[in-house]
PDB file of N, CA and C in Angstrom:
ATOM      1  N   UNK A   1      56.829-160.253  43.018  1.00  0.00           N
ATOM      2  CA  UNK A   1      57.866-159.390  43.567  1.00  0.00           C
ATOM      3  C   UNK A   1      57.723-159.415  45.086  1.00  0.00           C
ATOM      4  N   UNK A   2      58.625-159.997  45.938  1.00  0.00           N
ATOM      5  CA  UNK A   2      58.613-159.766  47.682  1.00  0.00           C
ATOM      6  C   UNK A   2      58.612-158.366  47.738  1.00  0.00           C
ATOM      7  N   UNK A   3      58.414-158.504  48.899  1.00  0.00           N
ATOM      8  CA  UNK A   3      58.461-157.050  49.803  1.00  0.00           C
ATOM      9  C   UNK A   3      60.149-156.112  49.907  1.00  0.00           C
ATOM     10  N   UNK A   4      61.146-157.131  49.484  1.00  0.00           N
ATOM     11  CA  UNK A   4      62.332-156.447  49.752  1.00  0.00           C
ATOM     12  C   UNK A   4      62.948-155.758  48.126  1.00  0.00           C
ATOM     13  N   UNK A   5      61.774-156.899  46.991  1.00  0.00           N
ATOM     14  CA  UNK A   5      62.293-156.158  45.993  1.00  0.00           C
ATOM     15  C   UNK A   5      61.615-154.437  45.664  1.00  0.00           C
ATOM     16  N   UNK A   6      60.490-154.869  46.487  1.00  0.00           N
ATOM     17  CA  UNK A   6      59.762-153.590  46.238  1.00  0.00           C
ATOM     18  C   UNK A   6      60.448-152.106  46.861  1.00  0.00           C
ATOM     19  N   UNK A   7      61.104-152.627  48.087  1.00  0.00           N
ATOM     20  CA  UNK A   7      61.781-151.347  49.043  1.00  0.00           C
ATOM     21  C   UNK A   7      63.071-151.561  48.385  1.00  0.00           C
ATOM     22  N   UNK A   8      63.820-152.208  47.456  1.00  0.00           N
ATOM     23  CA  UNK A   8      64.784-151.748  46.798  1.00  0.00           C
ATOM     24  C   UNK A   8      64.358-151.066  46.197  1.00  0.00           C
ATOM     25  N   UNK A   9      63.307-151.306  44.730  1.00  0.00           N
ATOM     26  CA  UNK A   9      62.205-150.445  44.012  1.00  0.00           C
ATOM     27  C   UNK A   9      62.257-148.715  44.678  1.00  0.00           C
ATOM     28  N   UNK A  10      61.729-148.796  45.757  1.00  0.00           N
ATOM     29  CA  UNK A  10      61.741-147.540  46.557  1.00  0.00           C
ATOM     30  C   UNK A  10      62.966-146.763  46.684  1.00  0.00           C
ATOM     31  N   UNK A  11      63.606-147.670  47.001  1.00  0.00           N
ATOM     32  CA  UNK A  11      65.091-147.023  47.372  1.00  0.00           C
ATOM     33  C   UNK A  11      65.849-146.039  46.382  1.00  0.00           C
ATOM     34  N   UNK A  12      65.622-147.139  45.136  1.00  0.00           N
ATOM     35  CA  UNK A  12      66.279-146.593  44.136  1.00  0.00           C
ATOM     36  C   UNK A  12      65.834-145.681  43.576  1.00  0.00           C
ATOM     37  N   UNK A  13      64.541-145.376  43.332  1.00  0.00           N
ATOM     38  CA  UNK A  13      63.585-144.366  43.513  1.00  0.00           C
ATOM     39  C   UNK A  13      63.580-143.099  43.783  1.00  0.00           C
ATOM     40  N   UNK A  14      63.933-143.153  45.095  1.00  0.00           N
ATOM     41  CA  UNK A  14      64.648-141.925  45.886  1.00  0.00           C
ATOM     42  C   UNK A  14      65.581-141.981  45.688  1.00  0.00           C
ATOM     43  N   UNK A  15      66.717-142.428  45.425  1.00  0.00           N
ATOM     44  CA  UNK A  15      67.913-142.181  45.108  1.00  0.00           C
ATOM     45  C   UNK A  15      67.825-141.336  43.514  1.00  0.00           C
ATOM     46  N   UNK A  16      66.940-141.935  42.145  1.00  0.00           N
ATOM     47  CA  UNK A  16      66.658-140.945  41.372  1.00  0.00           C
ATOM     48  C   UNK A  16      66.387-139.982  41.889  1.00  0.00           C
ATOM     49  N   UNK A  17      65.345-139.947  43.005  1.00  0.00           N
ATOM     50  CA  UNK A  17      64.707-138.331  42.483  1.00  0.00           C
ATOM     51  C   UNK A  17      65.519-137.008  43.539  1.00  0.00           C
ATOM     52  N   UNK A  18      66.632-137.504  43.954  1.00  0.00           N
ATOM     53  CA  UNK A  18      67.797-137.144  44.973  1.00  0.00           C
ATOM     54  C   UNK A  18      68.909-136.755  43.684  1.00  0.00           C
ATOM     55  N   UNK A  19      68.802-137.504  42.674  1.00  0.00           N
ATOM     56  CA  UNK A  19      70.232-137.108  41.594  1.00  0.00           C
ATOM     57  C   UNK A  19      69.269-135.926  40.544  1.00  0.00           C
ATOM     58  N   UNK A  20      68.342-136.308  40.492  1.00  0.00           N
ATOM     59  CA  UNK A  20      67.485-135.160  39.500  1.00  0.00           C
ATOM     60  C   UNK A  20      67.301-133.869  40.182  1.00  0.00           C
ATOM     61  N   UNK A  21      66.903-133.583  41.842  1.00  0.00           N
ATOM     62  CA  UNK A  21      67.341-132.830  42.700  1.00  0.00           C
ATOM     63  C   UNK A  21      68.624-131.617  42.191  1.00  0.00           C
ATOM     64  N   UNK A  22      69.675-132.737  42.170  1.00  0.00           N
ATOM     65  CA  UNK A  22      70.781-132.059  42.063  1.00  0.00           C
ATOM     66  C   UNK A  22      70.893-131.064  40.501  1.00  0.00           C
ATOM     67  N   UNK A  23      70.213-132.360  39.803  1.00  0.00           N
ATOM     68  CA  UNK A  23      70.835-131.811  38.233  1.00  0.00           C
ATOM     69  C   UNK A  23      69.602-130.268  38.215  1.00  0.00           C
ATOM     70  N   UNK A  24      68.660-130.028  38.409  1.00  0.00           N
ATOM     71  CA  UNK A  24      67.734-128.814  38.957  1.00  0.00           C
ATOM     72  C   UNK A  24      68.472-127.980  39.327  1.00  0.00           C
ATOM     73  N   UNK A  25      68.890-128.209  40.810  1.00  0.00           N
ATOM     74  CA  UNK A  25      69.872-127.471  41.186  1.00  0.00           C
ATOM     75  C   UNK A  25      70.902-126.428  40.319  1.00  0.00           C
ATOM     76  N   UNK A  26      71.481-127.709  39.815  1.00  0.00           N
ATOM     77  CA  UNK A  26      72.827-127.479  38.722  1.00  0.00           C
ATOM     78  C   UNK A  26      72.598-126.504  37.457  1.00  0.00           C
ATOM     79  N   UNK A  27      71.049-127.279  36.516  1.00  0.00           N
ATOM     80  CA  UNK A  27      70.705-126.485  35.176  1.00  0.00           C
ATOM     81  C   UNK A  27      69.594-126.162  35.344  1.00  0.00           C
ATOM     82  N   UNK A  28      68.889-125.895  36.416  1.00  0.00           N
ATOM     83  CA  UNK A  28      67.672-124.876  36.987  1.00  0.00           C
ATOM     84  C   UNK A  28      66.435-125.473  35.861  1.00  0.00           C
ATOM     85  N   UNK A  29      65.449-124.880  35.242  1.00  0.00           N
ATOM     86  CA  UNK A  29      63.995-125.375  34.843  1.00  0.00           C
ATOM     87  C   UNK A  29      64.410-125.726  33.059  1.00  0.00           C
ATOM     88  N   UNK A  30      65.524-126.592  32.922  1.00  0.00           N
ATOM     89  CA  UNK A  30      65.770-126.810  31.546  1.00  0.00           C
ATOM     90  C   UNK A  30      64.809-127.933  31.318  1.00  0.00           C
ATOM     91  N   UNK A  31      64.727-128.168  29.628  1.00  0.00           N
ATOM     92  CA  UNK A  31      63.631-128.824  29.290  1.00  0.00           C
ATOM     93  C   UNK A  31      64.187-130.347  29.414  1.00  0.00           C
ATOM     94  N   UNK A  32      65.255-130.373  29.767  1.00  0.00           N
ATOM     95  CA  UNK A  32      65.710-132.007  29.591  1.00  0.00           C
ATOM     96  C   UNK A  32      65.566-132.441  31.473  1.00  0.00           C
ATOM     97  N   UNK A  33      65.410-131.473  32.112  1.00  0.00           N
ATOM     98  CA  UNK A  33      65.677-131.673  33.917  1.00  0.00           C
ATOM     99  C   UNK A  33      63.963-131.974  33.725  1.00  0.00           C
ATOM    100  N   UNK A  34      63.220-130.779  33.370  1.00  0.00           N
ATOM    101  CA  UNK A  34      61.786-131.584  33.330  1.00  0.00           C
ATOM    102  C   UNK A  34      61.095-132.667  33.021  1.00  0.00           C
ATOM    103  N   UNK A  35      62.260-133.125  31.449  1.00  0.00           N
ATOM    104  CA  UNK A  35      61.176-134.262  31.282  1.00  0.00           C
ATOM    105  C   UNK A  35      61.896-135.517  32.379  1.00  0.00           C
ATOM    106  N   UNK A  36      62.883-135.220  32.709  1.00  0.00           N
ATOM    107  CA  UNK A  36      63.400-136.336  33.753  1.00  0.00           C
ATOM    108  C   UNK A  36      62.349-136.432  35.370  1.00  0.00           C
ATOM    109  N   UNK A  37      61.978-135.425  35.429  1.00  0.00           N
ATOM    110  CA  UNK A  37      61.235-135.256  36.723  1.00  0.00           C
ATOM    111  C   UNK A  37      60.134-135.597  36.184  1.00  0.00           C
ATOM    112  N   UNK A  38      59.148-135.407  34.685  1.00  0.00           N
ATOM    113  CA  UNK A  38      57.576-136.306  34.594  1.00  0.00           C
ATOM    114  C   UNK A  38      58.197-137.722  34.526  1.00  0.00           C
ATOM    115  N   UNK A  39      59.198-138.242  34.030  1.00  0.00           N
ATOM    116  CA  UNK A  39      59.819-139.159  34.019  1.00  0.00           C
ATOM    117  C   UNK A  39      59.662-140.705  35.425  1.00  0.00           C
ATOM    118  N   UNK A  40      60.548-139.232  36.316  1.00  0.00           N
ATOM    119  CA  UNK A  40      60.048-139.906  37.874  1.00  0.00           C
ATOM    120  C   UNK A  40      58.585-140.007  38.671  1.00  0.00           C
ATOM    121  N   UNK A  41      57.992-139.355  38.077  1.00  0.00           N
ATOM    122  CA  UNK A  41      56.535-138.978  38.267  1.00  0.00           C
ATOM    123  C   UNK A  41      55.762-140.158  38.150  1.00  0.00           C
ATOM    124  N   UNK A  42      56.254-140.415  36.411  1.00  0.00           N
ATOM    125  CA  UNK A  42      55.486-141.358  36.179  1.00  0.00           C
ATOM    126  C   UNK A  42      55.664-143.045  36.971  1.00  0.00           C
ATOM    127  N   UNK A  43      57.222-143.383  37.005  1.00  0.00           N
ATOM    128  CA  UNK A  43      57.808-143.985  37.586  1.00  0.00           C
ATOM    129  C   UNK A  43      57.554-144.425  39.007  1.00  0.00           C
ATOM    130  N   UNK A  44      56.804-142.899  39.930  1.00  0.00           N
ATOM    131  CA  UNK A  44      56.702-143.340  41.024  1.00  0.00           C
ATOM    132  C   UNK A  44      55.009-144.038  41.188  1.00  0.00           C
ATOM    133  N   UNK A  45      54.094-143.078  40.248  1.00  0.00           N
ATOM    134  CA  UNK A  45      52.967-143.945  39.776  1.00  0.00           C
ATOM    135  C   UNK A  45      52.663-144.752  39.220  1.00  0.00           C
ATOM    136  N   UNK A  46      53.846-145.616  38.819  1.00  0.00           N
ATOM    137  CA  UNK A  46      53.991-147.037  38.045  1.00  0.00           C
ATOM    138  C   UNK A  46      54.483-148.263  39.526  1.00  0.00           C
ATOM    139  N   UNK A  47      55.180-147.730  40.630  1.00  0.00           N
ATOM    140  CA  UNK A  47      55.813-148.333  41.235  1.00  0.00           C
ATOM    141  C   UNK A  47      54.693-148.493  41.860  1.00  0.00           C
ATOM    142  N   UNK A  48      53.559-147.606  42.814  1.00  0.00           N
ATOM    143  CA  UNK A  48      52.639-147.570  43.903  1.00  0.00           C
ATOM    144  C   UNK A  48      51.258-148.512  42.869  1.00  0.00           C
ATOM    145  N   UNK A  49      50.970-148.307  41.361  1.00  0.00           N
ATOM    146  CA  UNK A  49      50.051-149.106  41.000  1.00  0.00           C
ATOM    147  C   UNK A  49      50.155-150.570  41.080  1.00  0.00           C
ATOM    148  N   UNK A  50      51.987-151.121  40.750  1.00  0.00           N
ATOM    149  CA  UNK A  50      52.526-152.517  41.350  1.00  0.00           C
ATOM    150  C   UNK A  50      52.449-152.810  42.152  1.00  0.00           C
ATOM    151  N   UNK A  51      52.743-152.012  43.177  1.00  0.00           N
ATOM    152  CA  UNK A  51      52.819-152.296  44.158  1.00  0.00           C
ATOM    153  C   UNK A  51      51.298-152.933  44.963  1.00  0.00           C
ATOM    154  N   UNK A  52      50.062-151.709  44.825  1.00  0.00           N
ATOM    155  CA  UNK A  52      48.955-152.078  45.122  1.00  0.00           C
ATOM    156  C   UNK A  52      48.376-153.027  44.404  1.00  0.00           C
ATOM    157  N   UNK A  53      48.432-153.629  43.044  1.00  0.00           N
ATOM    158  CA  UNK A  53      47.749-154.530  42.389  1.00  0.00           C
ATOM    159  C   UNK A  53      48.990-155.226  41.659  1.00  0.00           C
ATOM    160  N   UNK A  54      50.164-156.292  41.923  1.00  0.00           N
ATOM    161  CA  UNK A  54      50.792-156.372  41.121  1.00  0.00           C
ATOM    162  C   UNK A  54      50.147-157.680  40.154  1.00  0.00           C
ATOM    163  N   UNK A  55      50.897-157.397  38.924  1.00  0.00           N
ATOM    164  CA  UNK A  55      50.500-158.224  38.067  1.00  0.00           C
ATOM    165  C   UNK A  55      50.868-160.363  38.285  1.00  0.00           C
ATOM    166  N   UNK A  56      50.125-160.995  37.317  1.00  0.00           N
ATOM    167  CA  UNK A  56      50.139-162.255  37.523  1.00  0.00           C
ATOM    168  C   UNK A  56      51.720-162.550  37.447  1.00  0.00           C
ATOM    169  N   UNK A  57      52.347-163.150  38.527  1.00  0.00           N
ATOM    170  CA  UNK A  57      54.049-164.119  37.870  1.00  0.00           C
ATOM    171  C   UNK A  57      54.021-164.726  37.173  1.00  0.00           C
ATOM    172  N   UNK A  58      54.707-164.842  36.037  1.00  0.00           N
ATOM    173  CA  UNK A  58      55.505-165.794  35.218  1.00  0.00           C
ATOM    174  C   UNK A  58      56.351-166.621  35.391  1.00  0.00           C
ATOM    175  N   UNK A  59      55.106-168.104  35.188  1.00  0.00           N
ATOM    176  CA  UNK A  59      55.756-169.346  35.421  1.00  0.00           C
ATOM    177  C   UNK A  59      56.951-169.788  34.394  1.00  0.00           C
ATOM    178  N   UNK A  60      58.187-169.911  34.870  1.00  0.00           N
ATOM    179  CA  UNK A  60      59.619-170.370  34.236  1.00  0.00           C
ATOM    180  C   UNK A  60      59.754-171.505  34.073  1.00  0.00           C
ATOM    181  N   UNK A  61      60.207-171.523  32.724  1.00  0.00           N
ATOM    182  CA  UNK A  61      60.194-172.953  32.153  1.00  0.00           C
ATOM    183  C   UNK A  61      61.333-173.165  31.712  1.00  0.00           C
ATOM    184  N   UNK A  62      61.712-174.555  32.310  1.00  0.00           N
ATOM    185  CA  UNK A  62      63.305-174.890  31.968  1.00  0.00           C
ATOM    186  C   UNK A  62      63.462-174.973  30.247  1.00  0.00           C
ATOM    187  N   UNK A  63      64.792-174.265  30.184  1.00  0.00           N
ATOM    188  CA  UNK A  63      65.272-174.065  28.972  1.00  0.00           C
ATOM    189  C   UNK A  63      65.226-175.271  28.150  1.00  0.00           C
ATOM    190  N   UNK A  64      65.060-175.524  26.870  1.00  0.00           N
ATOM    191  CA  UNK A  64      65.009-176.829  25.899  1.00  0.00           C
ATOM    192  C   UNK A  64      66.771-176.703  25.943  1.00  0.00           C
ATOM    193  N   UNK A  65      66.917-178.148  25.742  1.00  0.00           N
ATOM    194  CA  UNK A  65      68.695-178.380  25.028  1.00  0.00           C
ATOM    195  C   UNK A  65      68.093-178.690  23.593  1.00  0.00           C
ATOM    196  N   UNK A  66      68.396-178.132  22.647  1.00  0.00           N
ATOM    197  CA  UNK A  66      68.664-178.472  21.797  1.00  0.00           C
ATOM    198  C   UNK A  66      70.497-179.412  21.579  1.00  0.00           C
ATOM    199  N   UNK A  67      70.011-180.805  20.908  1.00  0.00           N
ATOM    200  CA  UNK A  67      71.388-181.912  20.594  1.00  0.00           C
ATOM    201  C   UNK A  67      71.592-181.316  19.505  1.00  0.00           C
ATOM    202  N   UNK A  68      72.706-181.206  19.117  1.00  0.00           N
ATOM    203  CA  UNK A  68      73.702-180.769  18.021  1.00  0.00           C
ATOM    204  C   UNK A  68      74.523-181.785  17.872  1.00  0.00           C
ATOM    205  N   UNK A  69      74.482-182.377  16.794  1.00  0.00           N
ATOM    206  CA  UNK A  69      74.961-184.401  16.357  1.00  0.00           C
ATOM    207  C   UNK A  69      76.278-183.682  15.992  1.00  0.00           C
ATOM    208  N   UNK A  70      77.531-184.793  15.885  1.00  0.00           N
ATOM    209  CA  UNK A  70      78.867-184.726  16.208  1.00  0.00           C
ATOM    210  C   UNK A  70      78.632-184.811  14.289  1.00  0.00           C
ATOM    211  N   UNK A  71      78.123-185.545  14.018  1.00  0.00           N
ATOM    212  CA  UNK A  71      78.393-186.269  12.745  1.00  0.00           C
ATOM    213  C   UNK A  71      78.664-184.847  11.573  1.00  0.00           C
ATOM    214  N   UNK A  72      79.756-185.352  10.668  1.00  0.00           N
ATOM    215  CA  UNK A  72      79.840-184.623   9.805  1.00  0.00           C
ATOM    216  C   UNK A  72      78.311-184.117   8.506  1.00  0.00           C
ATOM    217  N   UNK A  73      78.363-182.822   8.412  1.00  0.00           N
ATOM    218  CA  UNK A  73      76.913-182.336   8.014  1.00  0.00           C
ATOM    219  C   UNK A  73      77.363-182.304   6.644  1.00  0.00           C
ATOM    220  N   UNK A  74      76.635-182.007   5.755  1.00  0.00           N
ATOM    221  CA  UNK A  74      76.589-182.385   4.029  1.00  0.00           C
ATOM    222  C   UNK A  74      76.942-181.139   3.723  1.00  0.00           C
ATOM    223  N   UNK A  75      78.644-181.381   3.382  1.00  0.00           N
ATOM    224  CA  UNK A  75      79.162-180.035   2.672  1.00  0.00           C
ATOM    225  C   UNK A  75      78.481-179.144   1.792  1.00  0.00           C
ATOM    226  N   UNK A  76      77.375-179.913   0.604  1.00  0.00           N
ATOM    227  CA  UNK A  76      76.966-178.864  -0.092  1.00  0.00           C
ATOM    228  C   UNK A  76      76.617-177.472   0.291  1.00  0.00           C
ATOM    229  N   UNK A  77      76.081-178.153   1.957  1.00  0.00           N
ATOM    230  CA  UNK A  77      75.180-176.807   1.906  1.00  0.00           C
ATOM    231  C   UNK A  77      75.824-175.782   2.608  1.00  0.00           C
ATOM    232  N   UNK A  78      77.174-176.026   3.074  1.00  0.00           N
ATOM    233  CA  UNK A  78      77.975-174.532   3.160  1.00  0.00           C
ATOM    234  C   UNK A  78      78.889-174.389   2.005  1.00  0.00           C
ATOM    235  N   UNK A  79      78.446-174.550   0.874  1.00  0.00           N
ATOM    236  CA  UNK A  79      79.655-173.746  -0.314  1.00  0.00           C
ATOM    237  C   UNK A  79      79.083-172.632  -0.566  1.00  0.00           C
ATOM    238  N   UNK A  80      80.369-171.536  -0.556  1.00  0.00           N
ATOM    239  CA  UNK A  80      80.669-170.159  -0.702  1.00  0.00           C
ATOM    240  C   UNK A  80      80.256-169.783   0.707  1.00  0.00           C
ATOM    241  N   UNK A  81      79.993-170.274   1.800  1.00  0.00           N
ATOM    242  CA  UNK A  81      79.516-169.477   3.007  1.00  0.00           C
ATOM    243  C   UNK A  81      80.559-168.995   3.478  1.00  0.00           C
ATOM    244  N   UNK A  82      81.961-168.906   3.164  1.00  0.00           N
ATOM    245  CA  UNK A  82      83.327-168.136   3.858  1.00  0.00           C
ATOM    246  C   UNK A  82      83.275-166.935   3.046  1.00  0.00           C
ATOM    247  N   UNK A  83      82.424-166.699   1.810  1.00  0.00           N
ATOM    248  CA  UNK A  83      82.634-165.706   1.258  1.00  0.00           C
ATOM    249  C   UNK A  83      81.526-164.592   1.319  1.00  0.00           C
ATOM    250  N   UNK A  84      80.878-164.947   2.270  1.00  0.00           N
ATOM    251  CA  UNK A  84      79.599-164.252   2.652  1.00  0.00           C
ATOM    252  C   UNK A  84      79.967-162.716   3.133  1.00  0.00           C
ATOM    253  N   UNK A  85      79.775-161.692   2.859  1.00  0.00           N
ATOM    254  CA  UNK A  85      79.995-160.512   3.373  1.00  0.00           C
ATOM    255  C   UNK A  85      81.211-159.998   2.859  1.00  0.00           C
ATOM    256  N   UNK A  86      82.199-160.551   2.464  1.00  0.00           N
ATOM    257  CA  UNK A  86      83.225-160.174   2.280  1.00  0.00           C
ATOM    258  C   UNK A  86      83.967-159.398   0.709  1.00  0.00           C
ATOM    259  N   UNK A  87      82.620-159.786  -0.108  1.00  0.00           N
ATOM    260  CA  UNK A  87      82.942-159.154  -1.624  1.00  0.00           C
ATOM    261  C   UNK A  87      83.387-159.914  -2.434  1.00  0.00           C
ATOM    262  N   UNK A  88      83.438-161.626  -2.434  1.00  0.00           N
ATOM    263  CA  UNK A  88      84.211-162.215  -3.360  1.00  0.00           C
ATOM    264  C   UNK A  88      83.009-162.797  -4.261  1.00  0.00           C
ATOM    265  N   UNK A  89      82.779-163.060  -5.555  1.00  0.00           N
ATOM    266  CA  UNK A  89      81.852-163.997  -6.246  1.00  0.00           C
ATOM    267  C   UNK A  89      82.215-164.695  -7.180  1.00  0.00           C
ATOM    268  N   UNK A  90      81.333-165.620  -7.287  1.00  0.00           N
ATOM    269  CA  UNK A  90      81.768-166.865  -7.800  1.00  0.00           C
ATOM    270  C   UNK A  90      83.737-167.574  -7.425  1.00  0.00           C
ATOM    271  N   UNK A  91      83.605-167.591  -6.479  1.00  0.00           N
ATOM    272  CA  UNK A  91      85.152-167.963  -6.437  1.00  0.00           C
ATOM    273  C   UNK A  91      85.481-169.321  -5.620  1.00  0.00           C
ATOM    274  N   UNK A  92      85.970-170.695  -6.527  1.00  0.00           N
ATOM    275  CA  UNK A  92      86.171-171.544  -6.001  1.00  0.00           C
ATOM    276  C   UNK A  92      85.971-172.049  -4.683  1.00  0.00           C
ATOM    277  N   UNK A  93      85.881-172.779  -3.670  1.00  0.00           N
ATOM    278  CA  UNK A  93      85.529-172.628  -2.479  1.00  0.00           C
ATOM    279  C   UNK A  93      86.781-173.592  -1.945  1.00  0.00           C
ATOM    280  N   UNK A  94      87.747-172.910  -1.140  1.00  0.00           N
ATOM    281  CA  UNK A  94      89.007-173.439  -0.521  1.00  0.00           C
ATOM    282  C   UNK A  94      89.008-174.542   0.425  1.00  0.00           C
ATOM    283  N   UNK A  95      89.705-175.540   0.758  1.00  0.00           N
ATOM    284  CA  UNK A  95      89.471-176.720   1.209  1.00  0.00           C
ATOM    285  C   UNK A  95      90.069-176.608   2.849  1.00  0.00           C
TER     286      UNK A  95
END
């Protein structure tokens, strides 16, 4: 994580604990405003432990393509699959 994702990190941060502010304000010591504030609590002691020790990066690895062949695939093995979910059984399979 650079340094600018971290002071976004921050930013946004304070910007929570500026809207939880308000909702206090608004519904005074309710139990749902509290757990939002241990919430940020914890949040801000999750951000400063990253921050001081962050963890190892994860090396990215280009996606596999899986090839998907043009060639026509062996009908057997989708008969009755149009009727999957829909409530019909045993019923001919339409062309």
């Amino acid at each position: 994580m650079t340094r600018s994702d971290i002071a976004e990190l921050r930013y946004a941060v304070n910007q929570l604990r500026q809207s939880i502010g308000a909702l206090r304000t608004h519904y005074g010591d309710a139990n749902t405003v509290r757990r939002l504030e241990n919430d940020l609590d914890r949040l801000v002691i999750d951000a400063d432990e990253f921050e001081q020790s962050p963890p190892p990066e994860v090396s990215r690895r280009p996606q596999e393509t899986i090839y998907v062949p043009d060639s026509k695939s062996d009908e057997a093995a989708w008969m009755g699959a149009q009727d999957e979910g829909l409530g019909f059984h045993s019923r001919p399979r339409t062309k």
